[in-house]
PDB file of N, CA and C in Angstrom:
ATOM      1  N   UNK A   1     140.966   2.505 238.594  1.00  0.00           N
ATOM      2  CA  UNK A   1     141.156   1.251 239.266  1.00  0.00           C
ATOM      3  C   UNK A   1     141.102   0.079 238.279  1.00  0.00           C
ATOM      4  N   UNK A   2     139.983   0.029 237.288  1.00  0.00           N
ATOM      5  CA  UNK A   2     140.208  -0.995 236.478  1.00  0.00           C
ATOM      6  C   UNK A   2     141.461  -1.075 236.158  1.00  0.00           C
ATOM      7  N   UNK A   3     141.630  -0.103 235.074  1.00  0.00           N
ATOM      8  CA  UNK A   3     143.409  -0.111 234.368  1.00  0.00           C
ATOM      9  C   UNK A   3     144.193  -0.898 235.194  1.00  0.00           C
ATOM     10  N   UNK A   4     144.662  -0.401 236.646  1.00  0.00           N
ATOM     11  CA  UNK A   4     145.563  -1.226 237.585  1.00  0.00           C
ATOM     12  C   UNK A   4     145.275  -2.455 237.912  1.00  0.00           C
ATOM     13  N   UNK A   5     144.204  -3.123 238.211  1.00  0.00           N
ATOM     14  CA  UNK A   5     143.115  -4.469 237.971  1.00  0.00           C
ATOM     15  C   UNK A   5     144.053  -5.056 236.529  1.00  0.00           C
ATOM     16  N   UNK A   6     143.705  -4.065 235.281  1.00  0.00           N
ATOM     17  CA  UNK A   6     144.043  -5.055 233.940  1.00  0.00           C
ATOM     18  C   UNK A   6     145.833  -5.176 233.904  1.00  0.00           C
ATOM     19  N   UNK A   7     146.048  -4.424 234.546  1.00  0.00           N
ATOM     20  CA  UNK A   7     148.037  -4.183 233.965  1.00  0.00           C
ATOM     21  C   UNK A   7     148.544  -5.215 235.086  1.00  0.00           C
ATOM     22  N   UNK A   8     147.827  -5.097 236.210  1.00  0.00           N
ATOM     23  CA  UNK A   8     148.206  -6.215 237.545  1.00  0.00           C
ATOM     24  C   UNK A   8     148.083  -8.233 236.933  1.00  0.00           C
ATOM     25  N   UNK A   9     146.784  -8.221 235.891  1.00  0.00           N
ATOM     26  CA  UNK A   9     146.717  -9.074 235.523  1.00  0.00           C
ATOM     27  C   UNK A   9     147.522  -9.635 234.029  1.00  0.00           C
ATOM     28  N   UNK A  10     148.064  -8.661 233.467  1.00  0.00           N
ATOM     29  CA  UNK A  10     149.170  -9.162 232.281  1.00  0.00           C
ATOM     30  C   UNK A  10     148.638  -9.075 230.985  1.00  0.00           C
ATOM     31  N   UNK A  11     147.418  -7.715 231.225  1.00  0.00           N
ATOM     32  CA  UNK A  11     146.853  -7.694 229.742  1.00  0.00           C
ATOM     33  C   UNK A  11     147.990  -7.149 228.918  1.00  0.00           C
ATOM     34  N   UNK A  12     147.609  -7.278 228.099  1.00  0.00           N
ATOM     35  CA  UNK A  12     148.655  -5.887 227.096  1.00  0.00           C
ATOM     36  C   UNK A  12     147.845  -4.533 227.067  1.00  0.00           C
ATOM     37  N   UNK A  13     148.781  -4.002 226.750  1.00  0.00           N
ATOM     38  CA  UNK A  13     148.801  -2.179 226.758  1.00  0.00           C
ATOM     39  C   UNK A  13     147.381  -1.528 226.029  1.00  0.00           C
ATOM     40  N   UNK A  14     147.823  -2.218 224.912  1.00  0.00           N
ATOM     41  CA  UNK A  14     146.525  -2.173 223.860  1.00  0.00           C
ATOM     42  C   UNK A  14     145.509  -1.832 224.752  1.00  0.00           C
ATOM     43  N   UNK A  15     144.679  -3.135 225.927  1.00  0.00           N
ATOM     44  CA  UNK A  15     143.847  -3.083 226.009  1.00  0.00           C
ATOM     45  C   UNK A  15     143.411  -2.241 227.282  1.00  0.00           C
ATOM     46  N   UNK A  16     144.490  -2.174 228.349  1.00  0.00           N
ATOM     47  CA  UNK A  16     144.345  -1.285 229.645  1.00  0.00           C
ATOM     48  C   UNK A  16     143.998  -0.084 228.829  1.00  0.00           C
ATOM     49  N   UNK A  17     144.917   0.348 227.620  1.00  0.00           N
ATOM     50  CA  UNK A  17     144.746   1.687 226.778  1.00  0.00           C
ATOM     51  C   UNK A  17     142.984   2.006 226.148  1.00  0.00           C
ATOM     52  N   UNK A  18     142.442   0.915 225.623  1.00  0.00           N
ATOM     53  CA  UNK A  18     141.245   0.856 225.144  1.00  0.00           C
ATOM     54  C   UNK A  18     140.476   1.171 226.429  1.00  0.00           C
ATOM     55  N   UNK A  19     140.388   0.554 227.357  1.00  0.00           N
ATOM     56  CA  UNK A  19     139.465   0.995 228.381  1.00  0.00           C
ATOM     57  C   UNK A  19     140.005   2.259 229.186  1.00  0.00           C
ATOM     58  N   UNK A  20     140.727   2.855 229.207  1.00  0.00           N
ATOM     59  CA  UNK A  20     141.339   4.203 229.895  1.00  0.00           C
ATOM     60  C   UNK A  20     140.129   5.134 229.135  1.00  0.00           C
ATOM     61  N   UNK A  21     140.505   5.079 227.413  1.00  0.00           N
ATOM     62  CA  UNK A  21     139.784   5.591 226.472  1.00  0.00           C
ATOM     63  C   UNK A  21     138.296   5.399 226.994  1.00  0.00           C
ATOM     64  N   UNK A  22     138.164   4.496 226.717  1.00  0.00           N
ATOM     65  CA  UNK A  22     136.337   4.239 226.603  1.00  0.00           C
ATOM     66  C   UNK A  22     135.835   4.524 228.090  1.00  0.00           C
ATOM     67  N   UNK A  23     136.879   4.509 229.348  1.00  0.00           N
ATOM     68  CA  UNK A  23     135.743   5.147 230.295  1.00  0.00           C
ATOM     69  C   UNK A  23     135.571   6.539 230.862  1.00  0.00           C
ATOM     70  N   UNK A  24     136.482   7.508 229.643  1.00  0.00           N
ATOM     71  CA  UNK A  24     136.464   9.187 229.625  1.00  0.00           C
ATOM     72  C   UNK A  24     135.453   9.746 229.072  1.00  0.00           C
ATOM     73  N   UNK A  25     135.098  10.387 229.375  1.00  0.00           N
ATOM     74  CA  UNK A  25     133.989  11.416 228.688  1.00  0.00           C
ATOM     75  C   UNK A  25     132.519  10.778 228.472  1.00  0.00           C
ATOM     76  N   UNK A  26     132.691   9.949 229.467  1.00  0.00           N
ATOM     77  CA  UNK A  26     131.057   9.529 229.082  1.00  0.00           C
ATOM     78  C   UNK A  26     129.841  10.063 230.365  1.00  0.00           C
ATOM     79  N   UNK A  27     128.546   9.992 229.899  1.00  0.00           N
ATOM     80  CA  UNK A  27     127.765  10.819 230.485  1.00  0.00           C
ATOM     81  C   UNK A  27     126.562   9.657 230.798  1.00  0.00           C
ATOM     82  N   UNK A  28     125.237  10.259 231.394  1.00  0.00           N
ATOM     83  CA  UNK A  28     124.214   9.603 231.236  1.00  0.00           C
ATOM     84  C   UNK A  28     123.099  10.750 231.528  1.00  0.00           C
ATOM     85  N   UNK A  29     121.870  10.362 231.084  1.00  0.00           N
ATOM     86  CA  UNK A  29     120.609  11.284 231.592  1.00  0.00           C
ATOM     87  C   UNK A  29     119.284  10.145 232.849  1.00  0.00           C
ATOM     88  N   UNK A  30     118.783  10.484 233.357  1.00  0.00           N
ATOM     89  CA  UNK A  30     117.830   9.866 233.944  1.00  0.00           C
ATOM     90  C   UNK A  30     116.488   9.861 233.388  1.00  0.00           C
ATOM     91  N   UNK A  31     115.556   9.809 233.019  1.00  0.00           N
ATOM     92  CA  UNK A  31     114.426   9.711 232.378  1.00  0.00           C
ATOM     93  C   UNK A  31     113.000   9.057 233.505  1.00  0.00           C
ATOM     94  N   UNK A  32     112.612  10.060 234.346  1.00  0.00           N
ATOM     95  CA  UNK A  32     111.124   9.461 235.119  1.00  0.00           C
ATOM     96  C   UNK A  32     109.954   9.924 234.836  1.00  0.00           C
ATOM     97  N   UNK A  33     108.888   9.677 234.191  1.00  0.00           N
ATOM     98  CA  UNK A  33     107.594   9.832 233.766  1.00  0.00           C
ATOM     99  C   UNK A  33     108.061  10.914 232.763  1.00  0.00           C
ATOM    100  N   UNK A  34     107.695  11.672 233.199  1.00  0.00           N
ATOM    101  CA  UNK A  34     108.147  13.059 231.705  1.00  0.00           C
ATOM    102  C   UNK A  34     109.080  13.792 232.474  1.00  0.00           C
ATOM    103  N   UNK A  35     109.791  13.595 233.562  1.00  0.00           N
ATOM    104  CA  UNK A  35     110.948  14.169 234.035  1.00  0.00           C
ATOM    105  C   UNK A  35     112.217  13.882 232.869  1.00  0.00           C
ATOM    106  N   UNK A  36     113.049  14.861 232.548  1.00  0.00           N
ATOM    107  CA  UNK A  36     114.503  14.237 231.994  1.00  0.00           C
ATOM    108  C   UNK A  36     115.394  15.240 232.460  1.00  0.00           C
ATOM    109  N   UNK A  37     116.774  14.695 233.274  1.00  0.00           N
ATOM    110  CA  UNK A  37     117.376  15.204 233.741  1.00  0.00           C
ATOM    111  C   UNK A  37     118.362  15.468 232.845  1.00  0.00           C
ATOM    112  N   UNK A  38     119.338  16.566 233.441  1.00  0.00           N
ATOM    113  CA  UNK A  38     120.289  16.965 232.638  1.00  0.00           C
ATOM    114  C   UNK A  38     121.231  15.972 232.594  1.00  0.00           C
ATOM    115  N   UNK A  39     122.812  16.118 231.977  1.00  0.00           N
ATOM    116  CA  UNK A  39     123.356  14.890 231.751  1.00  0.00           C
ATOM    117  C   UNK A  39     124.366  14.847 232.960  1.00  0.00           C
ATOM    118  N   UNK A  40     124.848  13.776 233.621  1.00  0.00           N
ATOM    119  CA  UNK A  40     125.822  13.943 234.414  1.00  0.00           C
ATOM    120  C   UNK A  40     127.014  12.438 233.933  1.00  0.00           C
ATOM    121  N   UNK A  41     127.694  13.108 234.619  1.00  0.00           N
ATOM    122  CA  UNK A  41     128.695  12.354 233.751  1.00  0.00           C
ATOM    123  C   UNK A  41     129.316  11.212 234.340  1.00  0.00           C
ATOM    124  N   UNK A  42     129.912   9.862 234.010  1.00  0.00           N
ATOM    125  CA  UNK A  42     129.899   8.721 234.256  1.00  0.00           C
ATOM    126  C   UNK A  42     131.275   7.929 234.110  1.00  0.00           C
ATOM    127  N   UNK A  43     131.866   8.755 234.191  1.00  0.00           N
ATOM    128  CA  UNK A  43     133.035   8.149 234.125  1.00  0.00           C
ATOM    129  C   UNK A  43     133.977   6.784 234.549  1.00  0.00           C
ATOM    130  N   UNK A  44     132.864   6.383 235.696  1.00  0.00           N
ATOM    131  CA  UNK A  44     133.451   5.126 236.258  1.00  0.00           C
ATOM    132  C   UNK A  44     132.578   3.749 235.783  1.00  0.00           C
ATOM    133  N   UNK A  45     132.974   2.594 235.603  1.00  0.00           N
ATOM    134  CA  UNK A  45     132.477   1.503 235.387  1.00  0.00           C
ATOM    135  C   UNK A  45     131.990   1.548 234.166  1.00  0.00           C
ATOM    136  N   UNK A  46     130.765   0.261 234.077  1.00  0.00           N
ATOM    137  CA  UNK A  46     130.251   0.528 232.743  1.00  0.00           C
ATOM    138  C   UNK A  46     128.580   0.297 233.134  1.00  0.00           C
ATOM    139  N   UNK A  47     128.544   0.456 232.065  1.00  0.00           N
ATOM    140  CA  UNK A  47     127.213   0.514 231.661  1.00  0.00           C
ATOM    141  C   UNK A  47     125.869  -0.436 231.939  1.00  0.00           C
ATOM    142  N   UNK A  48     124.826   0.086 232.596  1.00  0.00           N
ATOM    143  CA  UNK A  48     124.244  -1.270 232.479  1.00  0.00           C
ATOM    144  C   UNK A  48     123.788  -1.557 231.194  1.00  0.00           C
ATOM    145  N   UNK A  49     123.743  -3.281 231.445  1.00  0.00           N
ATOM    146  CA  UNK A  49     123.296  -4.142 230.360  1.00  0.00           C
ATOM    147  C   UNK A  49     124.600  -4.449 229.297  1.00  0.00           C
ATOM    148  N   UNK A  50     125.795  -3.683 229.638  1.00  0.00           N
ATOM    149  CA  UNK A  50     126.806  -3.630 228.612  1.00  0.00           C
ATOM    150  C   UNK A  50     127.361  -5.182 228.624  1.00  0.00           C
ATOM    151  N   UNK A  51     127.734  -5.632 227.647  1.00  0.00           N
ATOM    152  CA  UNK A  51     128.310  -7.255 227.455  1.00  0.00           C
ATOM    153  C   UNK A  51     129.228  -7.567 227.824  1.00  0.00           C
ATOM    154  N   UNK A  52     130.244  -6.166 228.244  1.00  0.00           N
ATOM    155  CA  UNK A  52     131.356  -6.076 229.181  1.00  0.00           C
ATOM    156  C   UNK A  52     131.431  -6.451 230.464  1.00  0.00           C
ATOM    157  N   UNK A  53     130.388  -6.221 231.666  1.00  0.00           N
ATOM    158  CA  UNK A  53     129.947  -5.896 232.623  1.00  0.00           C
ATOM    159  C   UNK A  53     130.603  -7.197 233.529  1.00  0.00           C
ATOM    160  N   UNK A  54     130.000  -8.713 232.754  1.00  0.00           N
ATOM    161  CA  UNK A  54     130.263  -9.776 233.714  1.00  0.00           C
ATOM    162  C   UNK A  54     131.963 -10.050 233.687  1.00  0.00           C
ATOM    163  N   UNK A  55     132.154  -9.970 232.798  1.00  0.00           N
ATOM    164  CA  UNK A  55     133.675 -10.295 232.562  1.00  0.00           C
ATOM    165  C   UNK A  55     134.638  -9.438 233.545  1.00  0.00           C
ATOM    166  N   UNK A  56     134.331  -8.147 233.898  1.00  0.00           N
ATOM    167  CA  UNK A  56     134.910  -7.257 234.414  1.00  0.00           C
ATOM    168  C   UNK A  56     134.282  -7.282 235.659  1.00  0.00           C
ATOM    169  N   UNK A  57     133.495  -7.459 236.311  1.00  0.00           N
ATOM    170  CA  UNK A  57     133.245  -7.697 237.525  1.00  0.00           C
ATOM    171  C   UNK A  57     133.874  -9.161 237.746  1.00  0.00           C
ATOM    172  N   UNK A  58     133.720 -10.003 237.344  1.00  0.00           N
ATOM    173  CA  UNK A  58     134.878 -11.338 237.719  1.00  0.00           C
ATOM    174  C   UNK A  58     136.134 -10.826 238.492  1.00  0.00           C
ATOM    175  N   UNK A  59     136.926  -9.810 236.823  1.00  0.00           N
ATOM    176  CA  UNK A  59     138.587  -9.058 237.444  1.00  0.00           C
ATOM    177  C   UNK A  59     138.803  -8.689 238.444  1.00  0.00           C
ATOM    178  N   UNK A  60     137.292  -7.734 238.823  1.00  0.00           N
ATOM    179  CA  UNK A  60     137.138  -7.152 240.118  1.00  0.00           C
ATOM    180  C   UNK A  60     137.311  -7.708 241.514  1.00  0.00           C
ATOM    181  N   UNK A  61     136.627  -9.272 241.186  1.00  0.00           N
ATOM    182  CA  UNK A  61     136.216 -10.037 242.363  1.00  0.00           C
ATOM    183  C   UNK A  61     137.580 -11.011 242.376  1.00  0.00           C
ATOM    184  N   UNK A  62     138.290 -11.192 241.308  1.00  0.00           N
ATOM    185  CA  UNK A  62     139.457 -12.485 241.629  1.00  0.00           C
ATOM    186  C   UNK A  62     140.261 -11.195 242.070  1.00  0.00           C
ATOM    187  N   UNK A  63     140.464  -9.664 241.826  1.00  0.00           N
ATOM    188  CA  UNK A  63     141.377  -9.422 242.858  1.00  0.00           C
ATOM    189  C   UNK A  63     141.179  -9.385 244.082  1.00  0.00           C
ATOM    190  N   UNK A  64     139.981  -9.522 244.207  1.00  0.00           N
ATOM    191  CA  UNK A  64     139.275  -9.358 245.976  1.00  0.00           C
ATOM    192  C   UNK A  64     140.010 -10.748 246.222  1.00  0.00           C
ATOM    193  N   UNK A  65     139.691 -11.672 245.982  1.00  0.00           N
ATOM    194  CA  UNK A  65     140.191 -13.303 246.332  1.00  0.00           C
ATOM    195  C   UNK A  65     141.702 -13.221 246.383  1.00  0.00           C
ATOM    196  N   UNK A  66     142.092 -12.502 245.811  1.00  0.00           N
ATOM    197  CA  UNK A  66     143.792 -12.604 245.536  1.00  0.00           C
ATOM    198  C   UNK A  66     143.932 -12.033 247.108  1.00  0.00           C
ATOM    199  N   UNK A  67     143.392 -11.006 247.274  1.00  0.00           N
ATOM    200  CA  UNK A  67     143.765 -10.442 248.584  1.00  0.00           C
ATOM    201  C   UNK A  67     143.461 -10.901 249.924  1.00  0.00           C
ATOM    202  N   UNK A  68     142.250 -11.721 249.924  1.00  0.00           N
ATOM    203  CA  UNK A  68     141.659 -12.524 250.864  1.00  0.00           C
ATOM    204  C   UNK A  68     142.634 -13.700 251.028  1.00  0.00           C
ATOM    205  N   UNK A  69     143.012 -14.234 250.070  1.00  0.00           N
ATOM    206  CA  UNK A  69     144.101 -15.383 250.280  1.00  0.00           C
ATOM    207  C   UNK A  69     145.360 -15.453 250.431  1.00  0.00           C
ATOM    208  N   UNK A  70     146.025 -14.476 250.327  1.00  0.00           N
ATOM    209  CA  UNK A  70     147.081 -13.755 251.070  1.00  0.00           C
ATOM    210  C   UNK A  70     146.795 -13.103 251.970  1.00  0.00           C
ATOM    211  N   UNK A  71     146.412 -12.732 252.390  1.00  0.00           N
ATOM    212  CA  UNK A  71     145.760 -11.889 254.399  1.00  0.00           C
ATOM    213  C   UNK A  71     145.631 -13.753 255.187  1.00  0.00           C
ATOM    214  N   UNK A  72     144.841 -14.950 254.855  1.00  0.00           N
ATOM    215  CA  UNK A  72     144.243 -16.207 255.310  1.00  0.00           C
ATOM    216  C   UNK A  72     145.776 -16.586 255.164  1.00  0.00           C
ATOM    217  N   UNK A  73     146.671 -16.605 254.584  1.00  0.00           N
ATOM    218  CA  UNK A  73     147.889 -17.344 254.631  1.00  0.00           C
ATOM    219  C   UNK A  73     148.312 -16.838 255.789  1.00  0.00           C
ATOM    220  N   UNK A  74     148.831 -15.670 255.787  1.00  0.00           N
ATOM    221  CA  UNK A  74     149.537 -15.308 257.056  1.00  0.00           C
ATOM    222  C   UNK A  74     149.075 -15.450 258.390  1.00  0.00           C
ATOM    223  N   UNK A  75     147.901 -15.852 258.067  1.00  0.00           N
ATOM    224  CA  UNK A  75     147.277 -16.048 259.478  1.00  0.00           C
ATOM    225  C   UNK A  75     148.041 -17.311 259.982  1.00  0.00           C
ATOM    226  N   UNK A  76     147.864 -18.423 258.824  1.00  0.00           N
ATOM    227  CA  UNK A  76     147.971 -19.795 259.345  1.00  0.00           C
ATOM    228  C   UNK A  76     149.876 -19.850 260.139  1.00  0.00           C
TER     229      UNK A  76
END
């Protein structure tokens, strides 16, 4: 969904391509008191705390608005 989010908005290739990449094969573990779980894998979104995070939830939310304001037009 991102990718279609970034190509809808007029990134270049480059970069829909960079994030296709960077959100394959990634994993995470859980860690509670001396529990550690095995790894499961994470393929969607990013990361918390990542520096990416706000910027890309914005994309997320102006396509929500894009769609909200075209549905409110046709109403009028």
């Amino acid at each position: 969904m991102l990718t279609s989010i970034l190509s809808y908005f007029g990134f270049a290739n480059c970069i829909v391509d960079f994030f296709s990449d960077y959100l394959i094969g990634r994993s995470t573990q859980y860690f509670w008191n001396s529990f550690l779980s095995g790894a499961c894998d994470a393929d969607v979104g990013m990361g918390q705390g990542s520096a990416l995070s706000p910027i890309l939830s914005a994309l997320y939310i102006a396509s929500l608005i894009c769609i909200f304001e075209h549905r409110a037009q046709a109403l009028r």
